[in-house]
C-alpha atoms as a PDB file:
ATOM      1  CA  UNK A   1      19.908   4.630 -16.514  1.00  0.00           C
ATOM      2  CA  UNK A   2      21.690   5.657 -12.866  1.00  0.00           C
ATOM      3  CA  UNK A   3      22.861   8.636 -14.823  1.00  0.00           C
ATOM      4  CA  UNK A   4      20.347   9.650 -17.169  1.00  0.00           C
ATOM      5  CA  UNK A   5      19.186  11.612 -14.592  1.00  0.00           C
ATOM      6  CA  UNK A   6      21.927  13.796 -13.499  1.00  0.00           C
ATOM      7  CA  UNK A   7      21.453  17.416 -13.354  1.00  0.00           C
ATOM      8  CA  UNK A   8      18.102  17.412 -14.612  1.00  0.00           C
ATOM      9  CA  UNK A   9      14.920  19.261 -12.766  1.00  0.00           C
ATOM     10  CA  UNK A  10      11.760  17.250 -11.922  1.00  0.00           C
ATOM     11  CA  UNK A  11       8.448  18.381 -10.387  1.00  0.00           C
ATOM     12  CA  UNK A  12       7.091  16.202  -8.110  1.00  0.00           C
ATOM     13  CA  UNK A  13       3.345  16.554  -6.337  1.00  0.00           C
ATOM     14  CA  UNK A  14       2.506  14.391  -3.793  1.00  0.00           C
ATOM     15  CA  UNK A  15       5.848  14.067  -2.773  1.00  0.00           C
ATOM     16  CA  UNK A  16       5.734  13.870   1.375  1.00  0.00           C
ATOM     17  CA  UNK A  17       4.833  10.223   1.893  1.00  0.00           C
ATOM     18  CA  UNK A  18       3.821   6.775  -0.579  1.00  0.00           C
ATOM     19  CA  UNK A  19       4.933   6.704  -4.085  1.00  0.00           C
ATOM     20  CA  UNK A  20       5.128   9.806  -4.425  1.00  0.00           C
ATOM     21  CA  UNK A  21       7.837  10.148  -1.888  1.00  0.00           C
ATOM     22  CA  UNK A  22       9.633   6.757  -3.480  1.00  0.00           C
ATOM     23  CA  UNK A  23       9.669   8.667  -6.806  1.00  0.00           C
ATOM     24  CA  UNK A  24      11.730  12.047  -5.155  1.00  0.00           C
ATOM     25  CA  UNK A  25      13.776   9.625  -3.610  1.00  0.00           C
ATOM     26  CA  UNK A  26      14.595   7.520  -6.246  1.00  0.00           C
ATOM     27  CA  UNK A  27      15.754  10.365  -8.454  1.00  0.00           C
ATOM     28  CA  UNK A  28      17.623  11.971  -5.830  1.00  0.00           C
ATOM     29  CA  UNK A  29      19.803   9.150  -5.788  1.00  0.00           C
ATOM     30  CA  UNK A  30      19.924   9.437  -9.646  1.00  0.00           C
ATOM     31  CA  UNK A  31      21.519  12.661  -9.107  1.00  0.00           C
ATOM     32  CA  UNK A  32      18.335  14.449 -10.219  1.00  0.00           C
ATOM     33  CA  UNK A  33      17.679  18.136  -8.601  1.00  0.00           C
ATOM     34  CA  UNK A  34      13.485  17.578  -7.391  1.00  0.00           C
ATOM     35  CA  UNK A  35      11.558  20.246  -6.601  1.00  0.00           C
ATOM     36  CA  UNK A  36       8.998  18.493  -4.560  1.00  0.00           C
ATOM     37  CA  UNK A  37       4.893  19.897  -3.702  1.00  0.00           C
ATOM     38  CA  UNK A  38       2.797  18.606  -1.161  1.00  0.00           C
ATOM     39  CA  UNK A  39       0.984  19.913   1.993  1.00  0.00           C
ATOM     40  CA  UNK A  40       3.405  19.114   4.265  1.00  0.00           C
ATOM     41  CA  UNK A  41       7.076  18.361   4.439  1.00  0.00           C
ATOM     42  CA  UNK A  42       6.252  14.750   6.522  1.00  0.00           C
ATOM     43  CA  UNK A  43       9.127  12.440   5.311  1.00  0.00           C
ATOM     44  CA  UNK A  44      10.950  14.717   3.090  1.00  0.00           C
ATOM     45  CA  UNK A  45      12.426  15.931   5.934  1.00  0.00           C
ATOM     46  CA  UNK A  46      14.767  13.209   6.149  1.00  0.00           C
ATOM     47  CA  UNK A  47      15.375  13.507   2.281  1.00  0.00           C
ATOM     48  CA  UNK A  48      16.430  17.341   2.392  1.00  0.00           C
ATOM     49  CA  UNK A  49      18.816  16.286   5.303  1.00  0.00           C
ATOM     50  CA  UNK A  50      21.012  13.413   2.647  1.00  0.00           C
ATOM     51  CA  UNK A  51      20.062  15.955  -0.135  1.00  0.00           C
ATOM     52  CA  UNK A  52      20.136  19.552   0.959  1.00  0.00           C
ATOM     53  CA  UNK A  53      21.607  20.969  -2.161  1.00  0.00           C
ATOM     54  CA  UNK A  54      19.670  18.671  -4.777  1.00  0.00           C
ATOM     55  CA  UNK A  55      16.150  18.291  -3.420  1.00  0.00           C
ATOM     56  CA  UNK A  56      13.791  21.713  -3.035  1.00  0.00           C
ATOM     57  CA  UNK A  57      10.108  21.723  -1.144  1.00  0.00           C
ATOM     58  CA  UNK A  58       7.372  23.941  -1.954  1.00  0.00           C
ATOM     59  CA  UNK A  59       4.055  24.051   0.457  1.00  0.00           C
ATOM     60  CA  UNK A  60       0.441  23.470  -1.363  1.00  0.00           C
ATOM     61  CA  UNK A  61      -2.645  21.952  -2.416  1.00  0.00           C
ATOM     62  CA  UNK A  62      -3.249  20.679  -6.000  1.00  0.00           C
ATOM     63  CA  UNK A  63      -6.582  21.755  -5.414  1.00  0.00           C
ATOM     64  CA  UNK A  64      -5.752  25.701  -5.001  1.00  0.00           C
ATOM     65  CA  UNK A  65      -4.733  26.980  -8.414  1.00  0.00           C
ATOM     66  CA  UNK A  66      -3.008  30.088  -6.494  1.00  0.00           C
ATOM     67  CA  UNK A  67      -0.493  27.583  -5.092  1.00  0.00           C
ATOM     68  CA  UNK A  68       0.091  25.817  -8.403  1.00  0.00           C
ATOM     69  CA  UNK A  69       1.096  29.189  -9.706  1.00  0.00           C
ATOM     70  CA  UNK A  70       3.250  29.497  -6.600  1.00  0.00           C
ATOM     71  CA  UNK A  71       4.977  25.947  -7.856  1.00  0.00           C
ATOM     72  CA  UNK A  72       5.488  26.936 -11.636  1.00  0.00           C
ATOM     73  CA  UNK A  73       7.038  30.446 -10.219  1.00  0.00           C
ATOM     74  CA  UNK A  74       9.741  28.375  -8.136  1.00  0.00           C
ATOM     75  CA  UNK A  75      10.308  25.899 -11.121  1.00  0.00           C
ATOM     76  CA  UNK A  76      10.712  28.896 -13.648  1.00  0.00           C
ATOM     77  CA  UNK A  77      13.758  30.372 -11.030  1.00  0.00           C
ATOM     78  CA  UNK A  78      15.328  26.706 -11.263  1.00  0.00           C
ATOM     79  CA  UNK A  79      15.404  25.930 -14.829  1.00  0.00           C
ATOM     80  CA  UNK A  80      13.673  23.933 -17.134  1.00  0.00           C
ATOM     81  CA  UNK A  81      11.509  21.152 -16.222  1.00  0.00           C
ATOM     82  CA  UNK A  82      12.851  17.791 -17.722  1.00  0.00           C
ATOM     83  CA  UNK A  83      10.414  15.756 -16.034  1.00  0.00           C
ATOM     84  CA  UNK A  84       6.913  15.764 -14.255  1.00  0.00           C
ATOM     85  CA  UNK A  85       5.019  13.388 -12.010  1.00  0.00           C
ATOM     86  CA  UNK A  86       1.414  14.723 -10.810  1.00  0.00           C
ATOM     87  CA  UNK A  87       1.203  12.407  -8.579  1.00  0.00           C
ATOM     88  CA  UNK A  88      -0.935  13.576  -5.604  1.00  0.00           C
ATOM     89  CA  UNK A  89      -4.029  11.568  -4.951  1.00  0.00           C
ATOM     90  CA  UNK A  90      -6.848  10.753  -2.287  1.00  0.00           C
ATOM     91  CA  UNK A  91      -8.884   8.045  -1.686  1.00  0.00           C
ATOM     92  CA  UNK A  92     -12.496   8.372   0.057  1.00  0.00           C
ATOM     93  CA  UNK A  93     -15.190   5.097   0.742  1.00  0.00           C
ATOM     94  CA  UNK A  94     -18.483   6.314  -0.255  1.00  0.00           C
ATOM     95  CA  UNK A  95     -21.511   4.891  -2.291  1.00  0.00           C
ATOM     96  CA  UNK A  96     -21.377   4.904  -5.807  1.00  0.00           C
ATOM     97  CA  UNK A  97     -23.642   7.603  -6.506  1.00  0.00           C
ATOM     98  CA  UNK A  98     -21.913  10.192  -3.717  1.00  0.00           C
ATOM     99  CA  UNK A  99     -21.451  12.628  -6.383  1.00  0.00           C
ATOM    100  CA  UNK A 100     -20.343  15.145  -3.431  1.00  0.00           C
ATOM    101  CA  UNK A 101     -17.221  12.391  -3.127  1.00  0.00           C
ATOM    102  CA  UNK A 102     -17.131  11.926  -6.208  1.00  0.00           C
ATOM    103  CA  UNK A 103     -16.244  15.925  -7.279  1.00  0.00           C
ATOM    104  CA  UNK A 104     -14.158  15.712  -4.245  1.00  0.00           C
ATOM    105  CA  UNK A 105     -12.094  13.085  -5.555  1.00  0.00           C
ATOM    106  CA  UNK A 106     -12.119  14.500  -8.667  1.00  0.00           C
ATOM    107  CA  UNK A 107     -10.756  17.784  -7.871  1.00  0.00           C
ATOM    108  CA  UNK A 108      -7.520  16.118  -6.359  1.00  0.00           C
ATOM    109  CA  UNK A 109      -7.183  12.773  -8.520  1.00  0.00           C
ATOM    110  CA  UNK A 110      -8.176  14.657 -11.939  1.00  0.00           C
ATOM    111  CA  UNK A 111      -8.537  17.978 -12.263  1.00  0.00           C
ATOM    112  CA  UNK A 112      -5.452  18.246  -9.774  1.00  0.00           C
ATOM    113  CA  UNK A 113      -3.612  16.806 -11.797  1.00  0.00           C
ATOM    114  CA  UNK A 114      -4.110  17.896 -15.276  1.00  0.00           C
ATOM    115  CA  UNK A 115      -4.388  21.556 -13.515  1.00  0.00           C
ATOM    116  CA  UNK A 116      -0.837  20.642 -12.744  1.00  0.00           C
ATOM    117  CA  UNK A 117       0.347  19.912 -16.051  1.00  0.00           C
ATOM    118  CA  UNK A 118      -1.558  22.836 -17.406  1.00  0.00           C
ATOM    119  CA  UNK A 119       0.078  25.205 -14.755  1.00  0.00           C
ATOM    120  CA  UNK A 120       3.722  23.642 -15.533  1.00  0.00           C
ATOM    121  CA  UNK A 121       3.721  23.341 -19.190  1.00  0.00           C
ATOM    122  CA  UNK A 122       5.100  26.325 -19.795  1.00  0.00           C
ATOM    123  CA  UNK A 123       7.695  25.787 -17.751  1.00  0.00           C
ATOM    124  CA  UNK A 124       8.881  21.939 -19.029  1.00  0.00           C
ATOM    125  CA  UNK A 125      11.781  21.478 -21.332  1.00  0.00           C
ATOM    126  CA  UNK A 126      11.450  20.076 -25.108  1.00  0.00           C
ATOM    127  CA  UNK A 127      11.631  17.089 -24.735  1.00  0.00           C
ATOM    128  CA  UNK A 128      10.141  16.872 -21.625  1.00  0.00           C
ATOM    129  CA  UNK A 129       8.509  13.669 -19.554  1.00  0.00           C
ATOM    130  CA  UNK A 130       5.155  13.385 -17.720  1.00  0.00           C
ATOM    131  CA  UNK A 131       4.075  10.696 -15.743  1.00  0.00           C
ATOM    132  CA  UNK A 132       0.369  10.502 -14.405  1.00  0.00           C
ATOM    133  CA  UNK A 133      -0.569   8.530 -12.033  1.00  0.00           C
ATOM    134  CA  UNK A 134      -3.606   6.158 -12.468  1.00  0.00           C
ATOM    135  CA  UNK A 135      -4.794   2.550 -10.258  1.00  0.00           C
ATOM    136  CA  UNK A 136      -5.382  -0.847 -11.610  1.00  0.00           C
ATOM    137  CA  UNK A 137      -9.007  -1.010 -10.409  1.00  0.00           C
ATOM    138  CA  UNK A 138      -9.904   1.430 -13.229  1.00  0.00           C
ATOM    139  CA  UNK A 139     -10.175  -2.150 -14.608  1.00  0.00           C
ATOM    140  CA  UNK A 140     -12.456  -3.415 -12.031  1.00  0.00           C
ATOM    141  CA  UNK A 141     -14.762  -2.428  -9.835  1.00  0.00           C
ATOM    142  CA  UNK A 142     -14.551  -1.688  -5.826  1.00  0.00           C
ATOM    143  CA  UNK A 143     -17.377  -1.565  -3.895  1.00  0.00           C
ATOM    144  CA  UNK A 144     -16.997   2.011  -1.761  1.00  0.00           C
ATOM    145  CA  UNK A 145     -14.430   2.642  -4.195  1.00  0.00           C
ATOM    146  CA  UNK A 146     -16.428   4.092  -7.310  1.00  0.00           C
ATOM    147  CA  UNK A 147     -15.772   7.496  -7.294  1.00  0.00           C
ATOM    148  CA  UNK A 148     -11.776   7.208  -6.638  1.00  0.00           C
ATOM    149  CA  UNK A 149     -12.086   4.481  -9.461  1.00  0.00           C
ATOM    150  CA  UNK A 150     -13.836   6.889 -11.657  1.00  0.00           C
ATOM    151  CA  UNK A 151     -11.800  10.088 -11.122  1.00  0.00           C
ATOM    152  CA  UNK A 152      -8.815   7.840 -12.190  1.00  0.00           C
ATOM    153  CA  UNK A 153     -10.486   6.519 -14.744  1.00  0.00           C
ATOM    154  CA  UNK A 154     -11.389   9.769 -16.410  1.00  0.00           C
ATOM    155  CA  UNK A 155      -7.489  10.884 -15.681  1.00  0.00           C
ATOM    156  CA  UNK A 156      -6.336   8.278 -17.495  1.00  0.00           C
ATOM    157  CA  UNK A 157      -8.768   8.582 -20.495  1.00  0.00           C
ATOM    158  CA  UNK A 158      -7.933  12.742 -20.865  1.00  0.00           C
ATOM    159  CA  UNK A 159      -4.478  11.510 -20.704  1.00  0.00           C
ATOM    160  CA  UNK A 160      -4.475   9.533 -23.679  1.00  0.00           C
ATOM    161  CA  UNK A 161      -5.828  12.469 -25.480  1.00  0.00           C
ATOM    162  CA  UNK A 162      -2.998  15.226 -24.412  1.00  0.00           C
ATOM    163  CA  UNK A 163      -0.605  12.449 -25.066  1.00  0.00           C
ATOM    164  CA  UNK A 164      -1.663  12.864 -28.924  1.00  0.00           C
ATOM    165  CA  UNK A 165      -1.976  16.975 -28.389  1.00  0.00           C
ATOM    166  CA  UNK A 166       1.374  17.543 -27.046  1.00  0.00           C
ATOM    167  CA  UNK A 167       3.571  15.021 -28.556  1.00  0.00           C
ATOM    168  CA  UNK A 168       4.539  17.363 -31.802  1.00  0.00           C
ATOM    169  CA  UNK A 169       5.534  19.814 -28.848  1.00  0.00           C
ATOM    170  CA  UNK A 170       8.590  17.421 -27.536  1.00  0.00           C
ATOM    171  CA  UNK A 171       6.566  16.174 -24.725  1.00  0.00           C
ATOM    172  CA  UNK A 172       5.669  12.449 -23.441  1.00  0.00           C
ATOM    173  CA  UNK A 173       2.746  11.988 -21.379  1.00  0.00           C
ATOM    174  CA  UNK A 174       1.899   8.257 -19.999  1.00  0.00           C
ATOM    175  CA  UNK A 175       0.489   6.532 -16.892  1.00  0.00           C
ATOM    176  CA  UNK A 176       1.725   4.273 -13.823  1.00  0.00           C
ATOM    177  CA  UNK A 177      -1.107   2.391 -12.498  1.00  0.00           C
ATOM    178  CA  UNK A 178      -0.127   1.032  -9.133  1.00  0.00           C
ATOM    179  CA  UNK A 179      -1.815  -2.253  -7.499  1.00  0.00           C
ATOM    180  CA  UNK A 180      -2.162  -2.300  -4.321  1.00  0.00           C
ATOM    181  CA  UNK A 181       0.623  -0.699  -2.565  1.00  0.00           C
ATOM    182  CA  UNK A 182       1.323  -0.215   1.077  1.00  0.00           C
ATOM    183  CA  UNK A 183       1.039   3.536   1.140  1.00  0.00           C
ATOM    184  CA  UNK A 184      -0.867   5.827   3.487  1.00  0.00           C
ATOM    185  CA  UNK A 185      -3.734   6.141   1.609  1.00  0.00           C
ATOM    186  CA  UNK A 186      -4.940   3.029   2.739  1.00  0.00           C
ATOM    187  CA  UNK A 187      -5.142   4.448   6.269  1.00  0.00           C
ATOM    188  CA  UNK A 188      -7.178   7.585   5.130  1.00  0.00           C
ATOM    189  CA  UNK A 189     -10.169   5.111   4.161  1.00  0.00           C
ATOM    190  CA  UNK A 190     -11.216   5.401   7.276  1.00  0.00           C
ATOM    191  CA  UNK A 191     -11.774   1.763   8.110  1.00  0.00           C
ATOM    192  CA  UNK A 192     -11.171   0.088  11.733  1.00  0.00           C
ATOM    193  CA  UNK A 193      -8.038  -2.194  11.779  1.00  0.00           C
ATOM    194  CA  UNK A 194     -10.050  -5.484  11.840  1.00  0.00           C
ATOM    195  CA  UNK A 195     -11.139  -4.406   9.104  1.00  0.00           C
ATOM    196  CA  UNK A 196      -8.816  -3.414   7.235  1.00  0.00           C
ATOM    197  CA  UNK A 197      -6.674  -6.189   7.736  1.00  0.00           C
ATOM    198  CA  UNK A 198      -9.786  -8.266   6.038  1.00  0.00           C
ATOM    199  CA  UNK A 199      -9.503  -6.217   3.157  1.00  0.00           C
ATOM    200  CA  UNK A 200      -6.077  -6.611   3.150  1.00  0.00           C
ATOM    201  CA  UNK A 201      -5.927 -10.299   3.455  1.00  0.00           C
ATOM    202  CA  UNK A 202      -8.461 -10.684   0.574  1.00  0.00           C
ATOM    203  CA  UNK A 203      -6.725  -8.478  -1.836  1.00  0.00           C
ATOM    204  CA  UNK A 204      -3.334 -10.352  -0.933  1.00  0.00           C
ATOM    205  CA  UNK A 205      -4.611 -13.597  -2.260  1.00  0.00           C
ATOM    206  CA  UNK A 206      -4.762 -12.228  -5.681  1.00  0.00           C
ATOM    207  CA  UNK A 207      -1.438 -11.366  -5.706  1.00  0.00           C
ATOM    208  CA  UNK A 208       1.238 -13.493  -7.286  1.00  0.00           C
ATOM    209  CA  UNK A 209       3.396 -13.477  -3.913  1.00  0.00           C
ATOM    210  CA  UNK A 210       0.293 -12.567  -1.800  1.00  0.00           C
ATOM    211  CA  UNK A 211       2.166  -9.317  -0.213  1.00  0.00           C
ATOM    212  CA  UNK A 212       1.480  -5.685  -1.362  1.00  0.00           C
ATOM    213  CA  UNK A 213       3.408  -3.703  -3.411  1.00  0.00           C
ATOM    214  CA  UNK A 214       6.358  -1.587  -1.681  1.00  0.00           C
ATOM    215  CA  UNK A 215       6.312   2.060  -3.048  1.00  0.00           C
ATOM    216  CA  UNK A 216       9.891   1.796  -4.279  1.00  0.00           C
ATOM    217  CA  UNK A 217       8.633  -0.998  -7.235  1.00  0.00           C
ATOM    218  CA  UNK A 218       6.079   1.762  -8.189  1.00  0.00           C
ATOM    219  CA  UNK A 219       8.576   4.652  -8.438  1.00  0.00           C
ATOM    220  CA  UNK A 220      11.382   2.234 -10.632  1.00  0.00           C
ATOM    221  CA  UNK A 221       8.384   2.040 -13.219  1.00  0.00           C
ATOM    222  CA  UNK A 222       7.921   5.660 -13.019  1.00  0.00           C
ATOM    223  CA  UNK A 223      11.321   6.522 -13.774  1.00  0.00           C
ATOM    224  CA  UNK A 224      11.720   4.090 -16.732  1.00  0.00           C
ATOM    225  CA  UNK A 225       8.768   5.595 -18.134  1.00  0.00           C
ATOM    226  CA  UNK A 226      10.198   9.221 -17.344  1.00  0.00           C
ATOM    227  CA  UNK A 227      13.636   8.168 -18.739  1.00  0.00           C
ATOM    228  CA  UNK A 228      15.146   8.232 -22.323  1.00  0.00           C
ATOM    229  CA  UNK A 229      14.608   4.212 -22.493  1.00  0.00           C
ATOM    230  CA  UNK A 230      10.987   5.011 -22.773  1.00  0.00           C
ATOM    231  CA  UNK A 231      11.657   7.496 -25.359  1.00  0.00           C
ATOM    232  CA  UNK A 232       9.456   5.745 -28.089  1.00  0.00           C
ATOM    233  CA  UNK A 233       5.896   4.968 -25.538  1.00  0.00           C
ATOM    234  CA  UNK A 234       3.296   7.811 -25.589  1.00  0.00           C
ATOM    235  CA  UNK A 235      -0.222   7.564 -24.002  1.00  0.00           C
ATOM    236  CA  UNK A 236       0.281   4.323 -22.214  1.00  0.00           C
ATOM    237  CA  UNK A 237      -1.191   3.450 -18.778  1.00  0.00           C
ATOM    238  CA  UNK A 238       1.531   0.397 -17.534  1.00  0.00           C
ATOM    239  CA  UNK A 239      -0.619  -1.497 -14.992  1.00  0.00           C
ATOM    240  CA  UNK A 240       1.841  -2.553 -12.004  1.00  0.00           C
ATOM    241  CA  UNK A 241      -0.111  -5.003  -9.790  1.00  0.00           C
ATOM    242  CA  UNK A 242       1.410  -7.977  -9.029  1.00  0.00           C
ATOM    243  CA  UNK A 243      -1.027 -10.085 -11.280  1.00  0.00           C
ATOM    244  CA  UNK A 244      -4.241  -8.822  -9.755  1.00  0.00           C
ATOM    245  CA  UNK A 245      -6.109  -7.937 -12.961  1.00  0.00           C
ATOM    246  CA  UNK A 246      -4.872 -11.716 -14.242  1.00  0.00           C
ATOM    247  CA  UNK A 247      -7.799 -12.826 -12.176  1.00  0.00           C
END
């Protein structure tokens, strides 16, 4: 698997912090060229320094369609796209029936990310690989957590349904639904650290070792599912949690 990856192109969204950032670095090392998308450069920084020649960063917002464009442009001048990961997400605490944070959710978690596929397809190699990702609590429920549950939810149900659309076209579409993993998103919830050391402490006794899930152990599963040793899975959502859901 270390060199399955060698030479290839992958799109990344996402990419400056959290899993996303795990996955860039992960192929990287793999010997994968990554052209990387996300707002800001934050932690890629350090990645372009160890990978100057291999690892490319474009500025944008999967919510501006003009910038997608922009992204697809600078994939088309590096070559076929052998594998995808639409992988930026927010995360917002708000009543259940916030439809205003729902949409806004939505338009990031979603339509973000299927806009990204859309906006890349041309672009990706036959065969090609996309991974989407989902969260385990489209399983559950969250209270504050509805809408982000929902807009994942509704990702991972359209997904299933490309999946069957674009597999006589060479291409694999799937899911990674991470548990809880100690990413920045947490932070962006907007809760005081009291209290979001409670939530943390109650969500860690569900888990089998009681500690969250380091972004790295999301981004392995990611590439297995973008590699050749997946080759055979198609429209699957792979729930990595630590044994939450068991409960």
């Amino acid at each position: 698997m270390n060199t399955n990856f060698q030479g290839r192109l992958a799109v990344v969204t996402g990419a400056s912090s959290g899993i996303g950032l795990a996955v860039c670095d992960l192929l990287l090392q793999r010997g994968a060229r990554v052209l990387a998308f996300s707002r800001r450069l934050g932690a890629l920084e350090a990645l372009q320094a160890l990978h100057p020649e291999q690892l490319h960063w474009c500025a944008g917002d999967v919510t501006d369609i003009d910038a997608l464009h922009g992204l697809a442009e600078r994939a088309g001048r590096l070559g076929a796209v052998d594998y995808l990961v639409p992988n930026a997400g927010i995360a917002r605490l708000a009543p259940g029936c916030d439809m205003q944070a729902f949409e806004q959710q939505w338009q990031v978690n979603g339509a973000g990310a299927i806009n990204t596929f859309q906006v890349l397809r041309p672009h990706l190699a036959r065969p090609a690989s996309v991974v989407f990702i989902s969260t385990f609590l489209r399983q559950l429920g969250f209270a504050g957590l509805g809408g982000y549950i929902a807009s994942k939810a509704a990702l991972s149900a359209l997904v299933r349904s490309l999946a069957l659309e674009h597999a006589g076209d060479g291409l694999r579409l799937n899911l990674v639904s991470p548990g809880p993993t100690a990413t920045p998103i947490w932070n962006s919830l907007g809760l005081a650290d009291d209290a979001l050391a409670g939530v943390a402490s109650e969500v860690g006794k569900r888990l089998v070792d009681g500690e969250f899930l380091d972004p790295q152990a999301i981004a392995e599963v990611v590439l297995f599912q973008l590699s050749n040793g997946a080759r055979g899975v198609h429209g699957q959502d792979w729930v990595v949690d630590k044994g939450y859901t068991l409960q």
